[in-house]
C-alpha atoms as a PDB file:
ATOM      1  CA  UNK A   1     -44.247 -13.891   4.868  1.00  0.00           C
ATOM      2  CA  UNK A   2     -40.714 -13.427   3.281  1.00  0.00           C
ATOM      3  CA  UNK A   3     -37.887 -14.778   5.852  1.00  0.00           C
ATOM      4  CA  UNK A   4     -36.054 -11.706   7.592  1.00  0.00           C
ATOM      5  CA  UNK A   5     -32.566 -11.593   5.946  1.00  0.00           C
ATOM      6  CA  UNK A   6     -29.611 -12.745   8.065  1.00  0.00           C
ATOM      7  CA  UNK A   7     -27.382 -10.353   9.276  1.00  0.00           C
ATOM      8  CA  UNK A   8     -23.662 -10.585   7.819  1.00  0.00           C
ATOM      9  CA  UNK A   9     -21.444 -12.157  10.124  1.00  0.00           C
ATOM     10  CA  UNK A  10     -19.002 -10.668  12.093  1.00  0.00           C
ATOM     11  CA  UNK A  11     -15.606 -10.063  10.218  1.00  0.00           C
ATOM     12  CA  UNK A  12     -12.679 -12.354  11.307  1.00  0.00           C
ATOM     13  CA  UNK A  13     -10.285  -9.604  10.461  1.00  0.00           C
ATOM     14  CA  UNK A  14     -11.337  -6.164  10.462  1.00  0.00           C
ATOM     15  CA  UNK A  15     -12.953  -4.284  13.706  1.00  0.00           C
ATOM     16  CA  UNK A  16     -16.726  -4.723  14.187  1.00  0.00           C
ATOM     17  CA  UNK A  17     -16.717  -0.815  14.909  1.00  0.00           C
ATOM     18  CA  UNK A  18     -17.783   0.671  11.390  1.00  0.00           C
ATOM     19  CA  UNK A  19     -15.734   3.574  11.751  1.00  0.00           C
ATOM     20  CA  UNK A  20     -12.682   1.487  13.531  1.00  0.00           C
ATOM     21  CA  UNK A  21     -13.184  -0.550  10.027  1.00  0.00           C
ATOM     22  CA  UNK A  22     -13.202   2.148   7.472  1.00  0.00           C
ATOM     23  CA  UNK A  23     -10.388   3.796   9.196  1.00  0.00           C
ATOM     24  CA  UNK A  24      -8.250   0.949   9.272  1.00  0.00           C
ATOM     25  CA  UNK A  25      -8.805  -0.241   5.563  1.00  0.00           C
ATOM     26  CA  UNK A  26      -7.842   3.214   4.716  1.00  0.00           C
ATOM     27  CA  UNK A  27      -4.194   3.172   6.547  1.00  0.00           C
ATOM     28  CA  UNK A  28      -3.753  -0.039   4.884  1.00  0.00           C
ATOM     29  CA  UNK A  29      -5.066   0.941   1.350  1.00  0.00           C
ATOM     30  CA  UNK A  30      -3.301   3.745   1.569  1.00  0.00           C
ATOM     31  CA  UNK A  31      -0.143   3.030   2.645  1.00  0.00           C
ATOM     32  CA  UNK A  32       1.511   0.790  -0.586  1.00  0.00           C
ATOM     33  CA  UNK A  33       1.443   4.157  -2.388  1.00  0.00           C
ATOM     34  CA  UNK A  34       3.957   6.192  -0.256  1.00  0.00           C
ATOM     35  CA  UNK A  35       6.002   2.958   0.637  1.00  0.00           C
ATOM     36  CA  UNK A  36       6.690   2.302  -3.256  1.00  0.00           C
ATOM     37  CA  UNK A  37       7.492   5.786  -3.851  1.00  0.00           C
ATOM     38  CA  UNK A  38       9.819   5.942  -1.074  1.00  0.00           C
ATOM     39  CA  UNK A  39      11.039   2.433  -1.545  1.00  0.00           C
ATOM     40  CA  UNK A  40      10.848   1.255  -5.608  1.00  0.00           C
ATOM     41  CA  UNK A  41      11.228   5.439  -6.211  1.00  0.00           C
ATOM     42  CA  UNK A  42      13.327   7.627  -4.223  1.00  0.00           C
ATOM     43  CA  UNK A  43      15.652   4.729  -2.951  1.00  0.00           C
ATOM     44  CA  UNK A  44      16.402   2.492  -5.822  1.00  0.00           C
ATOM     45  CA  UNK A  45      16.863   5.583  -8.734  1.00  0.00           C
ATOM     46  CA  UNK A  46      18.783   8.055  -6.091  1.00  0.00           C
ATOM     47  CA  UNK A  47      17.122  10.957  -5.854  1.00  0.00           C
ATOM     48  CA  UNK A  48      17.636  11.559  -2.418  1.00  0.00           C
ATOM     49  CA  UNK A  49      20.819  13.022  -3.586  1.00  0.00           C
ATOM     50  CA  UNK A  50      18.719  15.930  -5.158  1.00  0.00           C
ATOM     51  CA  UNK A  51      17.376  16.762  -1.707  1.00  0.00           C
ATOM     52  CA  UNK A  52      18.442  19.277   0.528  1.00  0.00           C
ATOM     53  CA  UNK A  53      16.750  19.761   3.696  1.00  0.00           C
ATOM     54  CA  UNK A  54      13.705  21.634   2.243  1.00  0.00           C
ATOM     55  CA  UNK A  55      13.586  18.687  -0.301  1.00  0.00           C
ATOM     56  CA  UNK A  56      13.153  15.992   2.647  1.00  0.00           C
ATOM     57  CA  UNK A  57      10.819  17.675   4.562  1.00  0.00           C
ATOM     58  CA  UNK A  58       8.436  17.612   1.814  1.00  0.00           C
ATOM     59  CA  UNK A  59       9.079  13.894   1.017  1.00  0.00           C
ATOM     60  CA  UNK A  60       8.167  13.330   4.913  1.00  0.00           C
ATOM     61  CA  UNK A  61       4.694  15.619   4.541  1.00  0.00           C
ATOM     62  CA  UNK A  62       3.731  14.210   0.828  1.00  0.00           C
ATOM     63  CA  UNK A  63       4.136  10.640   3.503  1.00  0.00           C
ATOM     64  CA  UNK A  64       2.123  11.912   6.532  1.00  0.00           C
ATOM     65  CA  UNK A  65      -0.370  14.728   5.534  1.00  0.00           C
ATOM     66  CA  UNK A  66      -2.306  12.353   3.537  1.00  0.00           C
ATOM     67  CA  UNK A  67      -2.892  10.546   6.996  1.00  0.00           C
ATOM     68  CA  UNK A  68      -4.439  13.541   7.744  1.00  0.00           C
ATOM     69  CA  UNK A  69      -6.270  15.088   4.784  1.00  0.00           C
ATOM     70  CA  UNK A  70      -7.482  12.154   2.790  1.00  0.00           C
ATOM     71  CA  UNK A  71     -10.284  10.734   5.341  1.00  0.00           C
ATOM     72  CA  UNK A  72     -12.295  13.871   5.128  1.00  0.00           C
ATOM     73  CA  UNK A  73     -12.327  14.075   1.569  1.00  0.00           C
ATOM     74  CA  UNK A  74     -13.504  10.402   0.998  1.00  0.00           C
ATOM     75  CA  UNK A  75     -16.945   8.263   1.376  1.00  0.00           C
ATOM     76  CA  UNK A  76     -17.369   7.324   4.223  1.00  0.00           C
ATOM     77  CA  UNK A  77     -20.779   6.180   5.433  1.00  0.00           C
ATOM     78  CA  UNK A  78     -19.541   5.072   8.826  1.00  0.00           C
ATOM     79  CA  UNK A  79     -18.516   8.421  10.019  1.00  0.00           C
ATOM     80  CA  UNK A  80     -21.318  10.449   8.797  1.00  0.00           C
ATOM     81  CA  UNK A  81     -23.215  12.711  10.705  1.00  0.00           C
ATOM     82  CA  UNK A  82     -20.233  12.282  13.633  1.00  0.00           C
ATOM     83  CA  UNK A  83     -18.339  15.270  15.091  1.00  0.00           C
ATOM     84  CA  UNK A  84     -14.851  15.318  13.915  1.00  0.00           C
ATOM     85  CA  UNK A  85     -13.418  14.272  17.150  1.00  0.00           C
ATOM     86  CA  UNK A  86     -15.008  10.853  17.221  1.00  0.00           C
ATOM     87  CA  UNK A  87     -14.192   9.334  14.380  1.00  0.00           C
ATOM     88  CA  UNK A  88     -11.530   6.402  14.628  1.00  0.00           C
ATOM     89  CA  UNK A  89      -9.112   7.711  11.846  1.00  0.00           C
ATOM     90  CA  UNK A  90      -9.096  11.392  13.922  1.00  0.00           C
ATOM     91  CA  UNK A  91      -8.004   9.201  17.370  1.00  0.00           C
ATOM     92  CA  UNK A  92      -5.359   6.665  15.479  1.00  0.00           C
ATOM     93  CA  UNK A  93      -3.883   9.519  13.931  1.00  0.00           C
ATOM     94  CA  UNK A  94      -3.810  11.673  17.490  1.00  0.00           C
ATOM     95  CA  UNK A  95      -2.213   8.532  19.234  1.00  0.00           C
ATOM     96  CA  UNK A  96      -0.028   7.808  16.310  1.00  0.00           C
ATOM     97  CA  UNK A  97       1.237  11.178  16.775  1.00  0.00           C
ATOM     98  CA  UNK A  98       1.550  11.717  19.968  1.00  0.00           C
ATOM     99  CA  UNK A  99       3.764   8.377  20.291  1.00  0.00           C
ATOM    100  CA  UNK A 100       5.479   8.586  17.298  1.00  0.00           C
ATOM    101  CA  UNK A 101       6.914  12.565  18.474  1.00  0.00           C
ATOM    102  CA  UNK A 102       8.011  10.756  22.101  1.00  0.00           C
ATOM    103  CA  UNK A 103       9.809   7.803  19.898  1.00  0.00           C
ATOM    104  CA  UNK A 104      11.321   9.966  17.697  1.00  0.00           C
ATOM    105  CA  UNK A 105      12.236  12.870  20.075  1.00  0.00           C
ATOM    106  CA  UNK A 106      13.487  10.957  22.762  1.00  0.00           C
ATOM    107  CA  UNK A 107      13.895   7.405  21.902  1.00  0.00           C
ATOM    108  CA  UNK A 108      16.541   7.998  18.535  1.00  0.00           C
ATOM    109  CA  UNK A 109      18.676   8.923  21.065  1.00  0.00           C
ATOM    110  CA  UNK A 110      19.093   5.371  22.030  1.00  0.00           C
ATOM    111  CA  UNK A 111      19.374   4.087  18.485  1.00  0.00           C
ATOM    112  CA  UNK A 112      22.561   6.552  18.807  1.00  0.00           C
ATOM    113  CA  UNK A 113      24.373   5.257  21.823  1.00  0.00           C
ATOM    114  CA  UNK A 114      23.035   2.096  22.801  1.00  0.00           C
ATOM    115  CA  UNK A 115      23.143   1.022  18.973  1.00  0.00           C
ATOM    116  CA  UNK A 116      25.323   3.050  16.800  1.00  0.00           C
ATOM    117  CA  UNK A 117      23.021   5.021  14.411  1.00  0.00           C
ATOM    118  CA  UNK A 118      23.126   8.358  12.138  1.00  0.00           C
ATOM    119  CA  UNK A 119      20.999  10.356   9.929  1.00  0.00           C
ATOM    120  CA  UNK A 120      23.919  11.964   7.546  1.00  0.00           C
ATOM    121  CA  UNK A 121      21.396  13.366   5.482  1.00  0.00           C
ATOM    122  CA  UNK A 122      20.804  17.483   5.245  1.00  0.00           C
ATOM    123  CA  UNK A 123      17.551  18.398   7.838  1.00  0.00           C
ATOM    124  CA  UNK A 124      16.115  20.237   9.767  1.00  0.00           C
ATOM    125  CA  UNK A 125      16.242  18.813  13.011  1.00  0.00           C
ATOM    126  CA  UNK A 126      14.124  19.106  16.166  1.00  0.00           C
ATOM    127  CA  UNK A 127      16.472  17.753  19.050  1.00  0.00           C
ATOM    128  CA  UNK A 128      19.260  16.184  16.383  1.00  0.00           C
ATOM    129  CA  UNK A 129      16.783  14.654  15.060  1.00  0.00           C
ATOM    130  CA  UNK A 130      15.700  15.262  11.361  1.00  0.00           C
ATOM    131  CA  UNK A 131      12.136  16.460  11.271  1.00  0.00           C
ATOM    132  CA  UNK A 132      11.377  14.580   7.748  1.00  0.00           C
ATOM    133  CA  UNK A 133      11.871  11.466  10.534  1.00  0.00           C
ATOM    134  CA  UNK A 134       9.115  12.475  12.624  1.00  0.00           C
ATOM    135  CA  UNK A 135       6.765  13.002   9.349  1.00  0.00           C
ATOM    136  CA  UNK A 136       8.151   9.557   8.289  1.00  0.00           C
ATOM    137  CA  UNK A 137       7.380   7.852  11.249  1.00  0.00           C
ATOM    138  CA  UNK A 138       3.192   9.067  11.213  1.00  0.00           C
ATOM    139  CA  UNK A 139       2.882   7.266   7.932  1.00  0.00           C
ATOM    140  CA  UNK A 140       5.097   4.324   8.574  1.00  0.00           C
ATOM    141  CA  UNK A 141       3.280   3.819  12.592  1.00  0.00           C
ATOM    142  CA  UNK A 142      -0.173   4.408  11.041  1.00  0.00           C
ATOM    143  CA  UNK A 143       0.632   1.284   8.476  1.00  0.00           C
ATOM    144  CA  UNK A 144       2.132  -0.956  10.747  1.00  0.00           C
ATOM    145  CA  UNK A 145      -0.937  -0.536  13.664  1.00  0.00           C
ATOM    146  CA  UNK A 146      -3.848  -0.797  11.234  1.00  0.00           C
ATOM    147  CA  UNK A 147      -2.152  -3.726  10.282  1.00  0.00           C
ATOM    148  CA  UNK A 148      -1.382  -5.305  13.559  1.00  0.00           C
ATOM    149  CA  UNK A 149      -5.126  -4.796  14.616  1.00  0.00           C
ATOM    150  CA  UNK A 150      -6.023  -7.082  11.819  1.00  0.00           C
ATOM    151  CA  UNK A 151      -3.618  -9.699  12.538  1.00  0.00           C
ATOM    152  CA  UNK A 152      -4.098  -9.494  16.420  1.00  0.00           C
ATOM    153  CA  UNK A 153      -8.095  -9.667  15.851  1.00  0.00           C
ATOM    154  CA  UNK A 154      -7.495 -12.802  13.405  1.00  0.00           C
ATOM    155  CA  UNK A 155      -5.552 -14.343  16.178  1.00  0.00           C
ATOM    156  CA  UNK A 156      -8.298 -13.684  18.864  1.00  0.00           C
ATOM    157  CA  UNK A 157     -11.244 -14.800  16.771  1.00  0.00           C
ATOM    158  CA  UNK A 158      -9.329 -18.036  15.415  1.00  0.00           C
ATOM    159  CA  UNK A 159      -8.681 -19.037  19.298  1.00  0.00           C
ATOM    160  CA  UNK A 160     -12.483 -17.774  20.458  1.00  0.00           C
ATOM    161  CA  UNK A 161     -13.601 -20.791  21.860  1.00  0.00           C
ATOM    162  CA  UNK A 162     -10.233 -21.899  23.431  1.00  0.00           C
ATOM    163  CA  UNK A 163      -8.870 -21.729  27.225  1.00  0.00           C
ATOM    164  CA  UNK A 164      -7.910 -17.835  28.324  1.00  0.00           C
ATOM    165  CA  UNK A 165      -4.597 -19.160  29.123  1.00  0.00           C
ATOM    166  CA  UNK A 166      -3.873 -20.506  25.714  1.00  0.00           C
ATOM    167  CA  UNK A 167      -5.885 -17.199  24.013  1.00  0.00           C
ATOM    168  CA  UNK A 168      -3.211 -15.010  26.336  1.00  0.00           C
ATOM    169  CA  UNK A 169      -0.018 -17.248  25.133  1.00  0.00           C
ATOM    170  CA  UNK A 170      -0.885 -17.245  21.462  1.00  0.00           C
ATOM    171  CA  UNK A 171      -1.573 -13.474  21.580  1.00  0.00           C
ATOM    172  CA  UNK A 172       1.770 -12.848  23.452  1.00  0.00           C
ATOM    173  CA  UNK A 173       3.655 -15.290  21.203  1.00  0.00           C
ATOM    174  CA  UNK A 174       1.550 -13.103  17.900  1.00  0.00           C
ATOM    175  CA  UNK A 175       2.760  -9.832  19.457  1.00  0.00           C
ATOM    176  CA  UNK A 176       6.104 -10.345  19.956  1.00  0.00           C
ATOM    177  CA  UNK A 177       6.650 -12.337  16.815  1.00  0.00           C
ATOM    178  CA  UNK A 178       4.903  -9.113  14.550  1.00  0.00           C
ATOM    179  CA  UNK A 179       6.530  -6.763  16.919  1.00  0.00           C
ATOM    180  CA  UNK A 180      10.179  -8.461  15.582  1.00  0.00           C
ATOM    181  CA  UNK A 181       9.188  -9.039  12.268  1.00  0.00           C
ATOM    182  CA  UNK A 182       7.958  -5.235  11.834  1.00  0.00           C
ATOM    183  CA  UNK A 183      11.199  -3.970  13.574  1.00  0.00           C
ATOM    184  CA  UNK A 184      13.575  -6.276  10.694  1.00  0.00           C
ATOM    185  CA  UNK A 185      11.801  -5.695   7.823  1.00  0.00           C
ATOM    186  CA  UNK A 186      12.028  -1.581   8.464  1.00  0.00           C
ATOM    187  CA  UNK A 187      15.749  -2.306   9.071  1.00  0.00           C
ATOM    188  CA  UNK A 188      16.205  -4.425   6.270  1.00  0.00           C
ATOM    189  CA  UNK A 189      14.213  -1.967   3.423  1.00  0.00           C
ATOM    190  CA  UNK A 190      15.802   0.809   4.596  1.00  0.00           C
ATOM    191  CA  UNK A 191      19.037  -0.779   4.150  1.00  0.00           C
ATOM    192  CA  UNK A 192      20.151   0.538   0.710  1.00  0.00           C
ATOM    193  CA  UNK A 193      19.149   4.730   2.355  1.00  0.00           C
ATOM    194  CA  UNK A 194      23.271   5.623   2.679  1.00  0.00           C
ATOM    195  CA  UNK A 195      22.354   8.713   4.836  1.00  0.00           C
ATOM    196  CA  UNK A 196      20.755   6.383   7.831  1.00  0.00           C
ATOM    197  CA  UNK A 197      23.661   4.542   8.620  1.00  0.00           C
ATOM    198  CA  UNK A 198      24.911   2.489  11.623  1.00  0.00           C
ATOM    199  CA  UNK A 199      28.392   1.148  13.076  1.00  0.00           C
ATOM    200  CA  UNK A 200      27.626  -2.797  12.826  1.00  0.00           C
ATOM    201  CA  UNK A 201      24.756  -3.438  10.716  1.00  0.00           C
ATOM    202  CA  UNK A 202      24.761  -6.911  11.057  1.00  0.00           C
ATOM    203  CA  UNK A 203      23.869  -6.794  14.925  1.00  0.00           C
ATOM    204  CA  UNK A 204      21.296  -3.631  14.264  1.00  0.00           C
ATOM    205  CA  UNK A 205      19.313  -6.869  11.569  1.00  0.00           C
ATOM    206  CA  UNK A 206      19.443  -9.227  15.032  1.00  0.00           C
ATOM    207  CA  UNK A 207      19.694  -7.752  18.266  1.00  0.00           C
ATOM    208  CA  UNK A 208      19.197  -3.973  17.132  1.00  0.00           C
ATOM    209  CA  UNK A 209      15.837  -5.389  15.717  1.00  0.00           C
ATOM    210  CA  UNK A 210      14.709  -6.954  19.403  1.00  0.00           C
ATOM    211  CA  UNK A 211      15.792  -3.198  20.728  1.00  0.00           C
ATOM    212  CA  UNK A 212      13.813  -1.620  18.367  1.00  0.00           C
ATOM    213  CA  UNK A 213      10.612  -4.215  18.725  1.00  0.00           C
ATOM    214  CA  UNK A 214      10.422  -3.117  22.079  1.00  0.00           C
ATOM    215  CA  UNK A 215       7.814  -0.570  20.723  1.00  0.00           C
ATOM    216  CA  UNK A 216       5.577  -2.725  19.572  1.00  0.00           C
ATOM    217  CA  UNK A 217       5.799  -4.922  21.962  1.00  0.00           C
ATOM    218  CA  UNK A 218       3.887  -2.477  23.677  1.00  0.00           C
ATOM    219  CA  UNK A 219       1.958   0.105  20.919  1.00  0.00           C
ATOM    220  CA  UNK A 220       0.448  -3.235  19.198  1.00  0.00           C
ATOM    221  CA  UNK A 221      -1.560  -4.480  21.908  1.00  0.00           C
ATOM    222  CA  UNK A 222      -2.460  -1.048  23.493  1.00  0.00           C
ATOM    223  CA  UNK A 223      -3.536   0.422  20.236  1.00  0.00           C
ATOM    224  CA  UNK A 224      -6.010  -2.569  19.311  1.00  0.00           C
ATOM    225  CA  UNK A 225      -7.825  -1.603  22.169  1.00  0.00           C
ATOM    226  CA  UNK A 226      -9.217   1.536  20.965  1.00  0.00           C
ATOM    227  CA  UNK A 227     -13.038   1.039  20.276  1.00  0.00           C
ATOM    228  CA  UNK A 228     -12.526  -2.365  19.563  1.00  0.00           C
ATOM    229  CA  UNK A 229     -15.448  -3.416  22.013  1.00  0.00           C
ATOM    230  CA  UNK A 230     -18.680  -3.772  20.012  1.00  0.00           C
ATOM    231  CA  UNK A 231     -21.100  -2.095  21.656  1.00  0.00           C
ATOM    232  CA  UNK A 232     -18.644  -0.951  24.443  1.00  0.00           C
ATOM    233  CA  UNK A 233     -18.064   2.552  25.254  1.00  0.00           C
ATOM    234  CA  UNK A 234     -16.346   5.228  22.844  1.00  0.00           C
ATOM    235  CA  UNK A 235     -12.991   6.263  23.680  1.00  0.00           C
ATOM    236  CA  UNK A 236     -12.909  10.417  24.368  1.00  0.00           C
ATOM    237  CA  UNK A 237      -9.771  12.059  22.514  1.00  0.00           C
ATOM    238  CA  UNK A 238      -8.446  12.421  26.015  1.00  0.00           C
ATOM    239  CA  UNK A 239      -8.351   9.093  27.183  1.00  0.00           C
ATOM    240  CA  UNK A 240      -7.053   8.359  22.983  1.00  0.00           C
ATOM    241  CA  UNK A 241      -4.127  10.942  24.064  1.00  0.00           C
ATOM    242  CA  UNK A 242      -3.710   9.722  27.550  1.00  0.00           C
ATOM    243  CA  UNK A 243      -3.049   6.183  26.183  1.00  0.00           C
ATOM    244  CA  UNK A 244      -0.284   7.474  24.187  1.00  0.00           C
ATOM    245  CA  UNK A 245       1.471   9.144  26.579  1.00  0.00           C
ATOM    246  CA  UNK A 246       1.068   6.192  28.873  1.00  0.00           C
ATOM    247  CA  UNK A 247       2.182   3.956  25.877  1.00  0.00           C
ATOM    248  CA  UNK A 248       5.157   6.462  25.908  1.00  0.00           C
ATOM    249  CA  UNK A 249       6.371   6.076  29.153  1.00  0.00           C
ATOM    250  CA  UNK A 250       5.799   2.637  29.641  1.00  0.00           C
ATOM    251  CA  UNK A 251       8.277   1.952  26.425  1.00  0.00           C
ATOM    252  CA  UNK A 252      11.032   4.332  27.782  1.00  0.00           C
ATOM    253  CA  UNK A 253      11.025   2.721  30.953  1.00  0.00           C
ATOM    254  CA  UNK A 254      11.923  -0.961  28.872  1.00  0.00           C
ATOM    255  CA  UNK A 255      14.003   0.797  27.085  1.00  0.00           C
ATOM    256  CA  UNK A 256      16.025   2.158  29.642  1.00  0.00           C
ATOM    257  CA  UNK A 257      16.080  -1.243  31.462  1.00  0.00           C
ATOM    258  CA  UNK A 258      17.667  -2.360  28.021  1.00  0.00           C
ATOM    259  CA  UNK A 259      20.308   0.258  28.615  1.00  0.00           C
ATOM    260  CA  UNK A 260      21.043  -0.120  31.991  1.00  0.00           C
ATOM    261  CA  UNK A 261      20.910  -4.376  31.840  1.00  0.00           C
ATOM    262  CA  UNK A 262      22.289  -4.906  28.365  1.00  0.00           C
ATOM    263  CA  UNK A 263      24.181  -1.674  27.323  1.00  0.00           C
ATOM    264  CA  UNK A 264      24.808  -0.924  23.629  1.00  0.00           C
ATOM    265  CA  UNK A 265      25.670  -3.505  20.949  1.00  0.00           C
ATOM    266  CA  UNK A 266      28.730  -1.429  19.609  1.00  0.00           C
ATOM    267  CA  UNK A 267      31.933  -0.504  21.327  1.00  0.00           C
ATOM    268  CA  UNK A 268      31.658   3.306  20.719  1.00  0.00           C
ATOM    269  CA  UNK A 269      28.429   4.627  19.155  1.00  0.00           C
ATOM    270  CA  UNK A 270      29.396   7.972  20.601  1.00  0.00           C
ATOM    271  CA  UNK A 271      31.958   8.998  17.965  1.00  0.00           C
ATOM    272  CA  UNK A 272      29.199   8.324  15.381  1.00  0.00           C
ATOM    273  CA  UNK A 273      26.171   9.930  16.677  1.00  0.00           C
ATOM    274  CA  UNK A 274      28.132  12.849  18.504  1.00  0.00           C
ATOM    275  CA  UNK A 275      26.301  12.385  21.701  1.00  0.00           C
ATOM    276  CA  UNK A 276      27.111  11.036  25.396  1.00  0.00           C
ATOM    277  CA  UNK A 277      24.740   9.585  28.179  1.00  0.00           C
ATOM    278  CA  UNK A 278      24.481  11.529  31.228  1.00  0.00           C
ATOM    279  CA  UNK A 279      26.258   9.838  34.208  1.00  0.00           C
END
């Protein structure tokens, strides 16, 4: 009698959740094509300057629709036979979205007074703030979590067998150190973008970068814990959309601790951005 085959072993880096798998190889297969148009493209030859606001807006859905439309059009074994609503790419993007709108809605406003920013470029602009940003941001967020899952789950497998003290510290320390580095390198690529401009760019690489980590310092570990059980119960697009807006709140309240502790890290952001703080 032939030996039973052995079943593959358990991936050190992507989700044991077949659908949580394909969805995130896709974000990060994916995302190298819009991020060297945008950044070995559009940036480095200029032609942003041949965009007016209807111009941007489609550079920010050519980014984010295919976040959207792709999945459905490609193999995917792990998601077949599933309603739409519970497949993993159909609940990243939903709490992608939904806390990518509350950064970019409410949180830029920050990045204006606390830290000095502008968009100069033409837009259209949902609360001052272009809406090519909020496309933007789907694509870029949708990167940068499928890719902190992987790192995060590397972490947690590598320390498997170690104390949960040391398990929580090196997960922390992981966080915080891919929450900075993710924050800096956005500032730094962006960098050569004239239209996105701030009043001391050498504090917005350093402390501007901590401000802005402050997302991730919460989004990367609450996102990894979508389906990641194996076996464990599927998350509903409710609870997906719930965790979002929880996600949300809990970064505005850090944020505005940040504001009220620290202050800004320019004398007068206001005269750039063109907006005040309530009192």
């Amino acid at each position: 009698m032939a030996p039973k085959p052995r079943a593959a072993p358990p991936s050190l880096w992507l989700a044991a959740n077949p659908s949580k798998r394909w969805a995130e190889v896709f974000f990060l297969a994916y995302s190298p094509f819009w991020i060297i148009w945008a950044l070995c493209v559009l940036v480095p030859f200029q032609l942003y300057e041949y965009l007016d606001e209807w111009g941007y807006l489609l550079v920010g859905l050519a980014a984010a629709l295919p976040c959207f439309l792709l999945p459905p059009l490609l193999p995917n074994k792990a998601d077949a036979g599933k309603p739409w609503h519970e497949r993993f790419w159909v609940k990243a993007n939903v709490w992608i979205a939904i806390f990518s709108f509350i950064g970019n809605y409410y949180w830029t406003h920050y990045f204006f007074n606390l830290l000095g920013a502008a968009y100069t470029m033409p837009s259209f602009k949902l609360n001052q703030v272009p809406i090519t940003m909020y496309l933007m941001t789907q694509a870029y967020f949708c990167f940068y979590h499928a890719l902190s899952n992987v790192l995060l789950r590397r972490v947690e497998t590598h320390l498997a067998g170690s104390p949960l003290a040391v398990r929580k510290l090196a997960r922390a320390l992981a966080v915080f150190l891919l929450s900075y580095a993710t924050a800096y390198m956005e500032t730094l690529t962006i960098s050569h973008f004239p239209y996105y401009t701030f009043v001391d760019r050498s504090k917005m690489y350093s402390v501007g970068s901590l401000f802005y980590a402050i997302y991730f310092f919460v989004s990367f570990p609450m996102f990894i814990r979508i389906d990641e059980e194996p076996g464990g119960k599927k998350w509903t697009l409710a609870q997906v959309a719930l965790d979002a807006l929880a996600a949300g709140m809990l970064v505005t309240i850090l944020l505005d601790t940040w504001r009220i502790t620290f202050g800004g890290i320019v004398d007068d952001p206001k005269s750039q951005a063109g907006l005040t703080w309530a009192a």
